[in-house]
PDB file of N, CA and C in Angstrom:
ATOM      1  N   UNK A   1     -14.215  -6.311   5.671  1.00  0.00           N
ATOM      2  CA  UNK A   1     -13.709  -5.232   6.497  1.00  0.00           C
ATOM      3  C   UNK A   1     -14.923  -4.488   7.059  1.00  0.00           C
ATOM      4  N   UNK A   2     -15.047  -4.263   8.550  1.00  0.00           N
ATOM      5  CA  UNK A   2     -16.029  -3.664   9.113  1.00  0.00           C
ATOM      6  C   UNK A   2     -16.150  -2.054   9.348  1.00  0.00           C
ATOM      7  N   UNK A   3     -16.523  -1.594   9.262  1.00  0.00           N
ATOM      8  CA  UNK A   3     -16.792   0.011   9.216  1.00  0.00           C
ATOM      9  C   UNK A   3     -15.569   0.337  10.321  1.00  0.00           C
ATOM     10  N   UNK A   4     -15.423  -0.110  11.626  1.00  0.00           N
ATOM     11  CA  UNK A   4     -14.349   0.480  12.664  1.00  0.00           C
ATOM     12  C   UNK A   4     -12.911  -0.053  11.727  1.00  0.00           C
ATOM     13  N   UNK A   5     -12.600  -1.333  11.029  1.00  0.00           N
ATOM     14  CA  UNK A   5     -11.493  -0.857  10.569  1.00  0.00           C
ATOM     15  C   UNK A   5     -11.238   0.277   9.202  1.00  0.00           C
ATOM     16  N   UNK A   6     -12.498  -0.100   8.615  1.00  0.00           N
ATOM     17  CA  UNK A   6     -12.252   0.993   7.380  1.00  0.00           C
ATOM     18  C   UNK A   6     -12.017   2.409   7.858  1.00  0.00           C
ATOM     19  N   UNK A   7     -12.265   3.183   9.384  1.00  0.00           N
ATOM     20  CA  UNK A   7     -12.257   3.890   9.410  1.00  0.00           C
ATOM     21  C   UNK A   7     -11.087   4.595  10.143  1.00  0.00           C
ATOM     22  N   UNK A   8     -10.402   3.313  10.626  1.00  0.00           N
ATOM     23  CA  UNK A   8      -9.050   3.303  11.480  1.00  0.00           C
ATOM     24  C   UNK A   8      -7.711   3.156  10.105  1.00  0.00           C
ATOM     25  N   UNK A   9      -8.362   2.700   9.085  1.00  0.00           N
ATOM     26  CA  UNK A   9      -7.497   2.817   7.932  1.00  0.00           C
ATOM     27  C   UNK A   9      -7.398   3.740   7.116  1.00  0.00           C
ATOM     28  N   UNK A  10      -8.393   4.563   6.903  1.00  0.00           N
ATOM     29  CA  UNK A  10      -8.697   5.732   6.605  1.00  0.00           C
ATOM     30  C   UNK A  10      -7.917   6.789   7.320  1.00  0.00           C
ATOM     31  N   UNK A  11      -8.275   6.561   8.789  1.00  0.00           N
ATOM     32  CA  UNK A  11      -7.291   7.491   9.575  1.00  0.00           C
ATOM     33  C   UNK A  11      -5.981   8.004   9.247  1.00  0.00           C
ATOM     34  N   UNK A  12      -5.551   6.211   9.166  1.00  0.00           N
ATOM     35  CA  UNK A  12      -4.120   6.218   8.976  1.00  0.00           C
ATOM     36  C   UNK A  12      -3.686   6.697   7.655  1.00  0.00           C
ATOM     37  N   UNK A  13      -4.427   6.132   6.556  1.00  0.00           N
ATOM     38  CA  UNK A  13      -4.331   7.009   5.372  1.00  0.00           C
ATOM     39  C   UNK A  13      -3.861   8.485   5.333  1.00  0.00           C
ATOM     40  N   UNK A  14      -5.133   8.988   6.138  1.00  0.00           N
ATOM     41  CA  UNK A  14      -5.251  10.015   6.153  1.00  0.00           C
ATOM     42  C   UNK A  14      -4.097  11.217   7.012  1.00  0.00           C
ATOM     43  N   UNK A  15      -3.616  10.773   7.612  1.00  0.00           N
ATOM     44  CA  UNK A  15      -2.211  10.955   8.486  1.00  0.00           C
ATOM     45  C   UNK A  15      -1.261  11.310   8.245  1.00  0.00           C
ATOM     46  N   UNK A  16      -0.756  10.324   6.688  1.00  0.00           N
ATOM     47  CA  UNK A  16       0.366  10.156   5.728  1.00  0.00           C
ATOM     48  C   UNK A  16       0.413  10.949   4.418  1.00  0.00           C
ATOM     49  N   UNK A  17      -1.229  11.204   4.126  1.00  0.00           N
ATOM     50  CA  UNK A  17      -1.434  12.059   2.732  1.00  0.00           C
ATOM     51  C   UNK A  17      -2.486  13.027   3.297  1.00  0.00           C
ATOM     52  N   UNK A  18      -1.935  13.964   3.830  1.00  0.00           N
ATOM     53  CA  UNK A  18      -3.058  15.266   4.329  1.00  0.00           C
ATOM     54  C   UNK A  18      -3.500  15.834   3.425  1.00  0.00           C
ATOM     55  N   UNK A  19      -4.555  16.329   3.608  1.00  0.00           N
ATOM     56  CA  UNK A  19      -5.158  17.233   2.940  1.00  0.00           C
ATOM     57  C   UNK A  19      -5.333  18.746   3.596  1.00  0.00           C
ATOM     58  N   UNK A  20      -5.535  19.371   3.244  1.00  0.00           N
ATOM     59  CA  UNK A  20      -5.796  21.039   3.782  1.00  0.00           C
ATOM     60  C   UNK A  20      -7.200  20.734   4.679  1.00  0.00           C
ATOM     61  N   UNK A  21      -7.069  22.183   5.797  1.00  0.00           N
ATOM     62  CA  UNK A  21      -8.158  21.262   6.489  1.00  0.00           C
ATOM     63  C   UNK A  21      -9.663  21.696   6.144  1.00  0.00           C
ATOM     64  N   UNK A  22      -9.938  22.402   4.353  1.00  0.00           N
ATOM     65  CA  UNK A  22     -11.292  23.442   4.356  1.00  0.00           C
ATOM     66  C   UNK A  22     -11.601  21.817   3.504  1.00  0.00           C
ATOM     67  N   UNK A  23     -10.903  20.931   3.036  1.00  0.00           N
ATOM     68  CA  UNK A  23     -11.720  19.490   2.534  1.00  0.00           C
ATOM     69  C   UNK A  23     -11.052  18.148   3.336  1.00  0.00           C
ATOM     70  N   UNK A  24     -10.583  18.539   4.278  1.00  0.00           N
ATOM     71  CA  UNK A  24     -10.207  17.371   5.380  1.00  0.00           C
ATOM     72  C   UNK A  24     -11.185  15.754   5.049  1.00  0.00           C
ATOM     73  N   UNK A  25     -12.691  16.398   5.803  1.00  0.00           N
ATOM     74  CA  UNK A  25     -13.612  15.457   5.823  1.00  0.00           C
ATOM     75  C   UNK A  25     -13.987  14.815   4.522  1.00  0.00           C
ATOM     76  N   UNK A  26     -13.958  15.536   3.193  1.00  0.00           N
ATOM     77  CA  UNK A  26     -14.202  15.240   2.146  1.00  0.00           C
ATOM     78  C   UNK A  26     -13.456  14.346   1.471  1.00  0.00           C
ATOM     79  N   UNK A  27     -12.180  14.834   1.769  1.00  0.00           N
ATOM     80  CA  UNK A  27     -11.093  13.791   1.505  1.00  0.00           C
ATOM     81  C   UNK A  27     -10.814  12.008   2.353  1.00  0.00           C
ATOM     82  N   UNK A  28     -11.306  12.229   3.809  1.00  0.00           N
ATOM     83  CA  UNK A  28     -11.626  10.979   4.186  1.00  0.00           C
ATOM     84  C   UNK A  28     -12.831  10.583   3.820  1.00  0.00           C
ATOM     85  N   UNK A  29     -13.680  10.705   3.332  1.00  0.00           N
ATOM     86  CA  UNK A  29     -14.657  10.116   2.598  1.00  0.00           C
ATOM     87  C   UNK A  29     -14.413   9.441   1.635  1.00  0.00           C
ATOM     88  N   UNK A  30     -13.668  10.632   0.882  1.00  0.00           N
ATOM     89  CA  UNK A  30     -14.024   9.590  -0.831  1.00  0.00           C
ATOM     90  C   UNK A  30     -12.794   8.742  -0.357  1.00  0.00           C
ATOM     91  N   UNK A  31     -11.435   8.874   0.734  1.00  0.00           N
ATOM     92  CA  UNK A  31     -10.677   7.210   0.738  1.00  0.00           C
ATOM     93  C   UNK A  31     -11.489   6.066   1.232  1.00  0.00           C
ATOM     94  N   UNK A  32     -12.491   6.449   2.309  1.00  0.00           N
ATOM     95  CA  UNK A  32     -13.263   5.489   2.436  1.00  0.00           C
ATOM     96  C   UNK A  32     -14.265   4.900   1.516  1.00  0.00           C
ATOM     97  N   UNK A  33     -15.265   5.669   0.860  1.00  0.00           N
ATOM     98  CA  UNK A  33     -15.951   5.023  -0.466  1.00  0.00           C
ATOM     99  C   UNK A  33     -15.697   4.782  -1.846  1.00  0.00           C
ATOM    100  N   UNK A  34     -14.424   5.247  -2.058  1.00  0.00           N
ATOM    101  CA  UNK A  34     -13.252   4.416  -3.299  1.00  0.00           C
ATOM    102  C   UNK A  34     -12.447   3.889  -3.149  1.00  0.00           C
ATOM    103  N   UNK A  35     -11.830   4.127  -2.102  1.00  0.00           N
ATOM    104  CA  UNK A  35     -10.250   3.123  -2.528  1.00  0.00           C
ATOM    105  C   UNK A  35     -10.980   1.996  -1.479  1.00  0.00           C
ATOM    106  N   UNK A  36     -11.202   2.024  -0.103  1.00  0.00           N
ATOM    107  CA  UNK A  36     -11.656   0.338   0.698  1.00  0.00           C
ATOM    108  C   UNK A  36     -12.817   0.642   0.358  1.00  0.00           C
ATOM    109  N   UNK A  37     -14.402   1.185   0.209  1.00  0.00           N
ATOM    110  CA  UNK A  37     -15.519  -0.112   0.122  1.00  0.00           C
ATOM    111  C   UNK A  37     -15.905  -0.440  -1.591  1.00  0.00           C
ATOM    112  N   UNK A  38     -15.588   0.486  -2.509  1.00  0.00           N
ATOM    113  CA  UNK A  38     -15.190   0.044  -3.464  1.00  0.00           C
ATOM    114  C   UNK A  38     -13.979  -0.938  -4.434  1.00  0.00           C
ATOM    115  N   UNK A  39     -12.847  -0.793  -3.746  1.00  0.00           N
ATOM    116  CA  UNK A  39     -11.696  -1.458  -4.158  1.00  0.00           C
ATOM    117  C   UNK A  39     -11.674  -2.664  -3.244  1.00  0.00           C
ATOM    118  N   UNK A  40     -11.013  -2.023  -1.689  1.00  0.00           N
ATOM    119  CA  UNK A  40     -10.405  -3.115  -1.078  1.00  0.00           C
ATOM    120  C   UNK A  40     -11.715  -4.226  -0.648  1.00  0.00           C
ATOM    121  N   UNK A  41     -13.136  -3.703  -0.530  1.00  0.00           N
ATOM    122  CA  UNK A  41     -13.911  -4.517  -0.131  1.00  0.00           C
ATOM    123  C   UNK A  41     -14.435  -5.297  -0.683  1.00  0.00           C
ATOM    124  N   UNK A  42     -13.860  -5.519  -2.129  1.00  0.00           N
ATOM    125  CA  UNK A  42     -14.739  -6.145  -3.346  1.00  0.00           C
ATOM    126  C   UNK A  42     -14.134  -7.687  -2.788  1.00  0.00           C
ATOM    127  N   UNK A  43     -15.051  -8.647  -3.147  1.00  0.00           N
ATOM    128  CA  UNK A  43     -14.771 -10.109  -3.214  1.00  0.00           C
ATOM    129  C   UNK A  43     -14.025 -10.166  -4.354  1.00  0.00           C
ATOM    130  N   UNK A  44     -13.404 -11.230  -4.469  1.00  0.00           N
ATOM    131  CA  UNK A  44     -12.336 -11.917  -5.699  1.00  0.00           C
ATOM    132  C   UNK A  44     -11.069 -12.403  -5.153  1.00  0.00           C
ATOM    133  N   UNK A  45     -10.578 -11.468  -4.155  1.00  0.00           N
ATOM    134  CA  UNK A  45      -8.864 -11.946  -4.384  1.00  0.00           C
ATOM    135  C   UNK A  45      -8.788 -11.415  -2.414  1.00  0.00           C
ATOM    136  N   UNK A  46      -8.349 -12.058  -2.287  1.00  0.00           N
ATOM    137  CA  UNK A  46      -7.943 -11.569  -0.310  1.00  0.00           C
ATOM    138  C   UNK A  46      -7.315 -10.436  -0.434  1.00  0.00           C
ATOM    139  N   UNK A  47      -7.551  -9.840   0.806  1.00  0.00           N
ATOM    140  CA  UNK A  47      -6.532  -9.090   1.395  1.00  0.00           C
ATOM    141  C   UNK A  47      -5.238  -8.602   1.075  1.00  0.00           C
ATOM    142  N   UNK A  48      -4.434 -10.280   1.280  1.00  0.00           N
ATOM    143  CA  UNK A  48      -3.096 -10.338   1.464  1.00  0.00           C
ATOM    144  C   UNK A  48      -2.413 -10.408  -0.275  1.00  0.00           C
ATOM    145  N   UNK A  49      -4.069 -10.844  -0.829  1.00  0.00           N
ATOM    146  CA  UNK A  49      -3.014 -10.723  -2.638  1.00  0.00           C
ATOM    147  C   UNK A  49      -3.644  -9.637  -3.440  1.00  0.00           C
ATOM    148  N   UNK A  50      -4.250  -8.821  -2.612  1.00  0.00           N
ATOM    149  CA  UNK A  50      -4.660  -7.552  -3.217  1.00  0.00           C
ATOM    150  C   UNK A  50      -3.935  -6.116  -2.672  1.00  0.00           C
ATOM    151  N   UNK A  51      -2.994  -6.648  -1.040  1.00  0.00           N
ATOM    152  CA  UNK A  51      -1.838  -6.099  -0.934  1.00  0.00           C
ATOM    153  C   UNK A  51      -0.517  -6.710  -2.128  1.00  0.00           C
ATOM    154  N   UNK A  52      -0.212  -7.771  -2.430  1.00  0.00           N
ATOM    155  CA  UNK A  52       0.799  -7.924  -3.088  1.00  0.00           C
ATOM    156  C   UNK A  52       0.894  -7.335  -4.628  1.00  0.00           C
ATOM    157  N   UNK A  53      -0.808  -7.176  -5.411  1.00  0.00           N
ATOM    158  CA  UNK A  53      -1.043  -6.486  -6.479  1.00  0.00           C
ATOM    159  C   UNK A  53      -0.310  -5.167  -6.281  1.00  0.00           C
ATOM    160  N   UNK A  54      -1.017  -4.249  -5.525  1.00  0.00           N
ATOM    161  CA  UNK A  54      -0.565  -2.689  -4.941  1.00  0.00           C
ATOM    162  C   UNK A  54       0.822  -2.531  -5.176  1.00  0.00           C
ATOM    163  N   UNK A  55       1.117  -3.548  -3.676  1.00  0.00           N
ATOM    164  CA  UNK A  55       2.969  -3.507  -4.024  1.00  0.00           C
ATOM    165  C   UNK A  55       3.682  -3.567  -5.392  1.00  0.00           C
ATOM    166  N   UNK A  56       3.078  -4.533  -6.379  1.00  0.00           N
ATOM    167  CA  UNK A  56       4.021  -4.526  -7.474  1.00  0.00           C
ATOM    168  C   UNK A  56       3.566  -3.186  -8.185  1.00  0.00           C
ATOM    169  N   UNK A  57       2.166  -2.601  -8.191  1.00  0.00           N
ATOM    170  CA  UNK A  57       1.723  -1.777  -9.239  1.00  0.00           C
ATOM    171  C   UNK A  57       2.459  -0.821  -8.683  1.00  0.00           C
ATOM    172  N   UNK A  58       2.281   0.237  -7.440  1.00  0.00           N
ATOM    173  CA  UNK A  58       2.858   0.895  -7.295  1.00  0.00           C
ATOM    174  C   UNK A  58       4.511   0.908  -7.623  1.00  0.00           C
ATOM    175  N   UNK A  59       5.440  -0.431  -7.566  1.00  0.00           N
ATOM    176  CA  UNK A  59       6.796  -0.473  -8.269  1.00  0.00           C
ATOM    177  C   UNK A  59       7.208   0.182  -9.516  1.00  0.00           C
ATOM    178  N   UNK A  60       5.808  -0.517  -9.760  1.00  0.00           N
ATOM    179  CA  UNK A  60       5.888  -0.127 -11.380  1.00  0.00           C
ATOM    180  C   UNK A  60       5.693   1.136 -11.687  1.00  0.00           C
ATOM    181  N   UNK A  61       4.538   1.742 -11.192  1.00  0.00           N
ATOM    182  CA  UNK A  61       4.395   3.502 -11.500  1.00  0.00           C
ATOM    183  C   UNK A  61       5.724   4.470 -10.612  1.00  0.00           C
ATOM    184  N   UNK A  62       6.693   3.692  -9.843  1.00  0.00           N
ATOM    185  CA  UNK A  62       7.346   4.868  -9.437  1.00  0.00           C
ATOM    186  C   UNK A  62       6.864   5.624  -8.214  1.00  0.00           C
ATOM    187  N   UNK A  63       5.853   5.260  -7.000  1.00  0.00           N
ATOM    188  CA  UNK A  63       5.591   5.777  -6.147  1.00  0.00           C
ATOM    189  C   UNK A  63       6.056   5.368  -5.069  1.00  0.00           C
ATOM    190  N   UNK A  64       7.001   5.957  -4.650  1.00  0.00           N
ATOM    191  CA  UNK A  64       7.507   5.176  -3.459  1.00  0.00           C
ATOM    192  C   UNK A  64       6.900   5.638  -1.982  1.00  0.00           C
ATOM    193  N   UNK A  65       6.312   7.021  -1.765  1.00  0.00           N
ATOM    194  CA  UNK A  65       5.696   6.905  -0.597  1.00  0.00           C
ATOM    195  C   UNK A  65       4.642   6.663  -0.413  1.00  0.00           C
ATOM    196  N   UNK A  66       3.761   5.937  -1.433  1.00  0.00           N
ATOM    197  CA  UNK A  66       2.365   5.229  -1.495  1.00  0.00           C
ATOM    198  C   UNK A  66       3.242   3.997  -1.124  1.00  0.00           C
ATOM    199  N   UNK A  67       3.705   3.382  -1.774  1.00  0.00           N
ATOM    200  CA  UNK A  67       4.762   2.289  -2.042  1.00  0.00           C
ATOM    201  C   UNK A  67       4.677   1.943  -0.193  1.00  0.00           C
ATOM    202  N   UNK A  68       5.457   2.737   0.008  1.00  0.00           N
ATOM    203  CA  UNK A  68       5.971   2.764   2.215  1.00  0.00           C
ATOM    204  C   UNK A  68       4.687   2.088   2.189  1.00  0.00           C
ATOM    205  N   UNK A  69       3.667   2.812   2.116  1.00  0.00           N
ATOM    206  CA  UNK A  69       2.382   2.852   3.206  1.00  0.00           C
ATOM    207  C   UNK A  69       1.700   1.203   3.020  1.00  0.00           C
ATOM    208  N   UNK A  70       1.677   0.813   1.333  1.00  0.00           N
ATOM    209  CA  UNK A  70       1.465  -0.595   0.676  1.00  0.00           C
ATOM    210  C   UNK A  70       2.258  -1.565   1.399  1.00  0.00           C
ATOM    211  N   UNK A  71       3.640  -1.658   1.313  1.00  0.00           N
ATOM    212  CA  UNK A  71       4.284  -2.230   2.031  1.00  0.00           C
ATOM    213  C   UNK A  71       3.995  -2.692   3.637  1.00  0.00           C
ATOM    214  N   UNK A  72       3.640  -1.631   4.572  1.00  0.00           N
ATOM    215  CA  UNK A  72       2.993  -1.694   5.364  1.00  0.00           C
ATOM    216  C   UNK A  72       2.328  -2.492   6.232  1.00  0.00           C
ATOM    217  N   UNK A  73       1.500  -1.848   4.977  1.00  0.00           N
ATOM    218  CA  UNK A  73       0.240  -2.824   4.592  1.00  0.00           C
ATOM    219  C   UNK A  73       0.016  -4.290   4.563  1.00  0.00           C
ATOM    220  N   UNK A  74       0.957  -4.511   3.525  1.00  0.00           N
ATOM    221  CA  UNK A  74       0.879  -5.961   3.328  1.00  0.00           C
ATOM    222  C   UNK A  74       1.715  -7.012   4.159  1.00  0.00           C
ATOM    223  N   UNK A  75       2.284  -6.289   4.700  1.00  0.00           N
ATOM    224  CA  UNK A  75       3.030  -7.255   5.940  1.00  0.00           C
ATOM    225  C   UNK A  75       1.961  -7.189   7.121  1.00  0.00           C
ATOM    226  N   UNK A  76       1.525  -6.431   6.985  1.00  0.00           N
ATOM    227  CA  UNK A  76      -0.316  -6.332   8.066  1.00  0.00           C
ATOM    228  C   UNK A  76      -1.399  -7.705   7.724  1.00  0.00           C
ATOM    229  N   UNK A  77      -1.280  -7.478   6.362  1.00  0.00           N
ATOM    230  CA  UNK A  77      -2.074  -8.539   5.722  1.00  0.00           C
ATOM    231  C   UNK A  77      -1.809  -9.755   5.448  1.00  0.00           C
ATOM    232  N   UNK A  78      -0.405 -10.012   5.717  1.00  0.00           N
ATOM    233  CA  UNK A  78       0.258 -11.749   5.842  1.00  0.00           C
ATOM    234  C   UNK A  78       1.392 -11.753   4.860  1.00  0.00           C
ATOM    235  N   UNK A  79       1.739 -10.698   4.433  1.00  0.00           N
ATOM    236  CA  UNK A  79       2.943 -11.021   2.947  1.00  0.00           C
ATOM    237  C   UNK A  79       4.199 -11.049   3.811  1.00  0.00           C
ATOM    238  N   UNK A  80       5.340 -11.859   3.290  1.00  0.00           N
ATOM    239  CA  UNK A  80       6.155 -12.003   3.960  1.00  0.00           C
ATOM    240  C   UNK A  80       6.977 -10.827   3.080  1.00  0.00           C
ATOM    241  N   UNK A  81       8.067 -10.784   4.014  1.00  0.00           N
ATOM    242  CA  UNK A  81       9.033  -9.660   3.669  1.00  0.00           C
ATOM    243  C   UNK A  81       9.896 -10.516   2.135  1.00  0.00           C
ATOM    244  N   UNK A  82       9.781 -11.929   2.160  1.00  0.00           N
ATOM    245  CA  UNK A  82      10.821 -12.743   0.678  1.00  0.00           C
ATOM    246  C   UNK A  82       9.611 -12.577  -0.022  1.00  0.00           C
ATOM    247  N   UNK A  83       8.008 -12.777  -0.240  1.00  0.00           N
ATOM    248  CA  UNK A  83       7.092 -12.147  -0.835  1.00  0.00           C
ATOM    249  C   UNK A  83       7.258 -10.997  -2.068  1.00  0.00           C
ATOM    250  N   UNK A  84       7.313 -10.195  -0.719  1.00  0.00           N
ATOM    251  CA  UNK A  84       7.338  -8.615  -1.214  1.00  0.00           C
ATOM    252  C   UNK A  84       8.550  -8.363  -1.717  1.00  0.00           C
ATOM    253  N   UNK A  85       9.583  -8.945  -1.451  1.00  0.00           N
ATOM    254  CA  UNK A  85      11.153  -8.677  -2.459  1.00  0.00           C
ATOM    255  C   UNK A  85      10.898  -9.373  -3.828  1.00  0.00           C
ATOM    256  N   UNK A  86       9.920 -10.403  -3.694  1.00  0.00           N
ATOM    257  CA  UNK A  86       9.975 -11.124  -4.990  1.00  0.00           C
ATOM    258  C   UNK A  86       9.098 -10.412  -5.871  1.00  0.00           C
ATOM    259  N   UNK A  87       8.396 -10.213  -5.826  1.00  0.00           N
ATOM    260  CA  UNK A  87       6.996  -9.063  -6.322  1.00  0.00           C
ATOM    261  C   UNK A  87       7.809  -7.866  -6.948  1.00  0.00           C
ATOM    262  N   UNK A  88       8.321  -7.629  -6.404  1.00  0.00           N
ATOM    263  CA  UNK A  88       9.665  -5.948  -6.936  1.00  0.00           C
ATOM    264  C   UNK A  88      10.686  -6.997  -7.587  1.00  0.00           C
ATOM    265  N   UNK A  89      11.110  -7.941  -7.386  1.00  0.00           N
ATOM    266  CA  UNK A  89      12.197  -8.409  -8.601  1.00  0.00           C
ATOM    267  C   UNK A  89      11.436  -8.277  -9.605  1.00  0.00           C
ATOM    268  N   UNK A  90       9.972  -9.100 -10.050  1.00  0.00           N
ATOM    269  CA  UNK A  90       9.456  -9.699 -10.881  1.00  0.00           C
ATOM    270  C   UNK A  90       9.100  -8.633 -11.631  1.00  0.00           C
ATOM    271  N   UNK A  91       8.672  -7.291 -11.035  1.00  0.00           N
ATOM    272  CA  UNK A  91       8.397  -5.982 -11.591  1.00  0.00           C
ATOM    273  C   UNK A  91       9.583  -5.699 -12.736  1.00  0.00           C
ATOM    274  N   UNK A  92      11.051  -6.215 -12.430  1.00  0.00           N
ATOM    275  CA  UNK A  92      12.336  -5.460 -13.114  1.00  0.00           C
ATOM    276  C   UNK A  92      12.186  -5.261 -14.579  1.00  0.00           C
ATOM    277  N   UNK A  93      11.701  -6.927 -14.734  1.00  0.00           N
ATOM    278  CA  UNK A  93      11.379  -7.645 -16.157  1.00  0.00           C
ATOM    279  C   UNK A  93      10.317  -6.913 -16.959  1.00  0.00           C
ATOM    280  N   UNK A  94       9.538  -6.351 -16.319  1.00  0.00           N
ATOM    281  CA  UNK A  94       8.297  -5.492 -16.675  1.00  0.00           C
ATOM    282  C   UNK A  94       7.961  -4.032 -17.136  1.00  0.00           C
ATOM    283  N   UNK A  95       8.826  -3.446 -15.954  1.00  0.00           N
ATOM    284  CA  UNK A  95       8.671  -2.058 -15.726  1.00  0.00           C
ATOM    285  C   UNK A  95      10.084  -1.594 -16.187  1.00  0.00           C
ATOM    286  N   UNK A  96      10.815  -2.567 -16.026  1.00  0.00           N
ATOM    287  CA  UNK A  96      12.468  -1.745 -15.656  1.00  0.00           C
ATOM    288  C   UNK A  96      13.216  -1.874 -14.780  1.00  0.00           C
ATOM    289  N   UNK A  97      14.537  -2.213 -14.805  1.00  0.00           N
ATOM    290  CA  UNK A  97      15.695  -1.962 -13.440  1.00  0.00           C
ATOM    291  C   UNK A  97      15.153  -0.711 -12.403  1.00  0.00           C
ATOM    292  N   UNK A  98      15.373   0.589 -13.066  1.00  0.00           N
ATOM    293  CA  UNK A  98      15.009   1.731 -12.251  1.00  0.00           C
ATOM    294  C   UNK A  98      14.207   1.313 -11.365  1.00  0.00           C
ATOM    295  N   UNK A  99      13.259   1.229 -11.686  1.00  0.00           N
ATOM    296  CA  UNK A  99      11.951   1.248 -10.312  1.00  0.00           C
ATOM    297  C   UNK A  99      11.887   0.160  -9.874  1.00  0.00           C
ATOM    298  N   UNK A 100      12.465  -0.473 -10.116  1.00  0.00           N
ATOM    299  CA  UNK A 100      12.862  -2.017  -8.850  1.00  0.00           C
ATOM    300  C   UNK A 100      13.632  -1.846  -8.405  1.00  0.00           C
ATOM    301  N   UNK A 101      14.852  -1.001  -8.815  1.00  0.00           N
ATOM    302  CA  UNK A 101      15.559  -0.645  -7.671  1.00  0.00           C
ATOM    303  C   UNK A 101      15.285   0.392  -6.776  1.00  0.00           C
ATOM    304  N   UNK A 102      14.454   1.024  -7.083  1.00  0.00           N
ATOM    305  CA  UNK A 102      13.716   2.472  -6.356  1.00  0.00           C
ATOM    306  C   UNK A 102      12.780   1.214  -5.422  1.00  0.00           C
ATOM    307  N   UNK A 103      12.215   0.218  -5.732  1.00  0.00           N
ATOM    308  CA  UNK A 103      11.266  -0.219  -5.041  1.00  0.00           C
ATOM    309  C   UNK A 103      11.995  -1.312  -4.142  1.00  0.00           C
ATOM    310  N   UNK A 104      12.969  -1.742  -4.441  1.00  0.00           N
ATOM    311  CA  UNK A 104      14.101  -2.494  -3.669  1.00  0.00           C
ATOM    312  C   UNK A 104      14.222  -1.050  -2.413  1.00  0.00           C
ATOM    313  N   UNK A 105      14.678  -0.408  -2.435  1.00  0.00           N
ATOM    314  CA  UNK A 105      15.202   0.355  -1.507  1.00  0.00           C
ATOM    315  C   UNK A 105      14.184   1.328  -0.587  1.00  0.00           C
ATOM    316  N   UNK A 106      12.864   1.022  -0.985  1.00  0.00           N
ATOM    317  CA  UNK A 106      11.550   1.834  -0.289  1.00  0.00           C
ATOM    318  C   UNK A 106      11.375   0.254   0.521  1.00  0.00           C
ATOM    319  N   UNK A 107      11.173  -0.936   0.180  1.00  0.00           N
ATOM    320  CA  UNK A 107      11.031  -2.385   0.794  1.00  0.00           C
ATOM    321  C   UNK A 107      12.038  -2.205   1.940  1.00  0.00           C
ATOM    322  N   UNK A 108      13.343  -2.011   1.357  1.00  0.00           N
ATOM    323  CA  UNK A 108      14.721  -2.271   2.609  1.00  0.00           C
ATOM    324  C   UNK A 108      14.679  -0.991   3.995  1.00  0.00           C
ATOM    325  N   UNK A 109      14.212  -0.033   3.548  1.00  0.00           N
ATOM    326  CA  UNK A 109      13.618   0.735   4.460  1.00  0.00           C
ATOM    327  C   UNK A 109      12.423   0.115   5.064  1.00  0.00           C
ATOM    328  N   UNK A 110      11.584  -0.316   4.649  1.00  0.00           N
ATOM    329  CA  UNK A 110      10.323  -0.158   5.184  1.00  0.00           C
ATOM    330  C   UNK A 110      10.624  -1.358   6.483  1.00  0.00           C
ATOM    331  N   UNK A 111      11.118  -3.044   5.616  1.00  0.00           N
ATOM    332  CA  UNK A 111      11.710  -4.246   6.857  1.00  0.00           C
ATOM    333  C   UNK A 111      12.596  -3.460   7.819  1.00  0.00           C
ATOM    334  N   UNK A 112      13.479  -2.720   7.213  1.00  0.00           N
ATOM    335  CA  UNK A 112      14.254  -2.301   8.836  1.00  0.00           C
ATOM    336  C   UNK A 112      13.246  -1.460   9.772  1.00  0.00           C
ATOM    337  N   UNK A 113      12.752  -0.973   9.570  1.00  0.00           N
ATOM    338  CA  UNK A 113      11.870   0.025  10.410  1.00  0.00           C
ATOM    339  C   UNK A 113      11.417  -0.442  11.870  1.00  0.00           C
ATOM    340  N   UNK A 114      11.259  -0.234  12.661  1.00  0.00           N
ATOM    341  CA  UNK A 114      10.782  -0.708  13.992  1.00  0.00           C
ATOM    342  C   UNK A 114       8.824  -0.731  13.848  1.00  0.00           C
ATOM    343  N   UNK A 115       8.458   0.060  13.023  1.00  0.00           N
ATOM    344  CA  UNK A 115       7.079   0.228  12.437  1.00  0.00           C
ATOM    345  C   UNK A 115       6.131  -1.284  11.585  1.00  0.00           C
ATOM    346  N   UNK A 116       7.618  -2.220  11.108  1.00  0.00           N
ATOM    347  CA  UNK A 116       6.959  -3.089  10.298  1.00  0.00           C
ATOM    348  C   UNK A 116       7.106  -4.168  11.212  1.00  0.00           C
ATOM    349  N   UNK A 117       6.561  -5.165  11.154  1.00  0.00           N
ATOM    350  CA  UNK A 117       6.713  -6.824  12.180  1.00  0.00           C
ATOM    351  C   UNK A 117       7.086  -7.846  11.463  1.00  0.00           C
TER     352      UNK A 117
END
């Protein structure tokens, strides 16, 4: 990932989870030098299966409007929409009914959306 997208992702990050504006800049920083050039930029696992990790983890913790933004995401990054339903079944067994069905219904929003492709 090259600095213009980390910083167009950041943006967008930044868009969805505001911050106040006396640490605005501070706050797009540390998403840019922890979560992408520390996390997302590390070698090991692509893109598209380090979006499908997210998706299930977030299932599992119960965040559903991180959850939206992951989702997103990973249909950005190549996951198919039967993917990402399967990833939240597989969570049920794990985490629990509850939050697969909380994460079933943040997914069924997110495919209908005119926002996702």
């Amino acid at each position: 990932m090259n600095e213009e997208q980390r910083r167009e992702i950041a943006r967008q990050i930044q868009d969805v989870l505001p911050a106040p504006e006396n640490i605005r800049e501070d706050w797009h920083n540390l998403i840019i030098e922890t979560v992408l050039e520390r996390t997302w930029d590390r070698p090991g696992l692509s893109q598209r299966d380090k979006s499908l990790v997210t998706v299930s983890v977030l299932t599992a913790l119960n965040l559903p409007h991180e959850l939206r933004l992951h989702i997103e995401r990973g249909v950005s990054n190549g996951l198919t929409e039967k993917e990402i339903s399967e990833a939240i079944l597989h969570v049920a067994s794990y985490a629990g009914f509850p939050v697969a069905v909380e994460g079933m219904r943040v997914a069924k929003e997110a495919f209908d959306s005119p926002d996702v492709d």
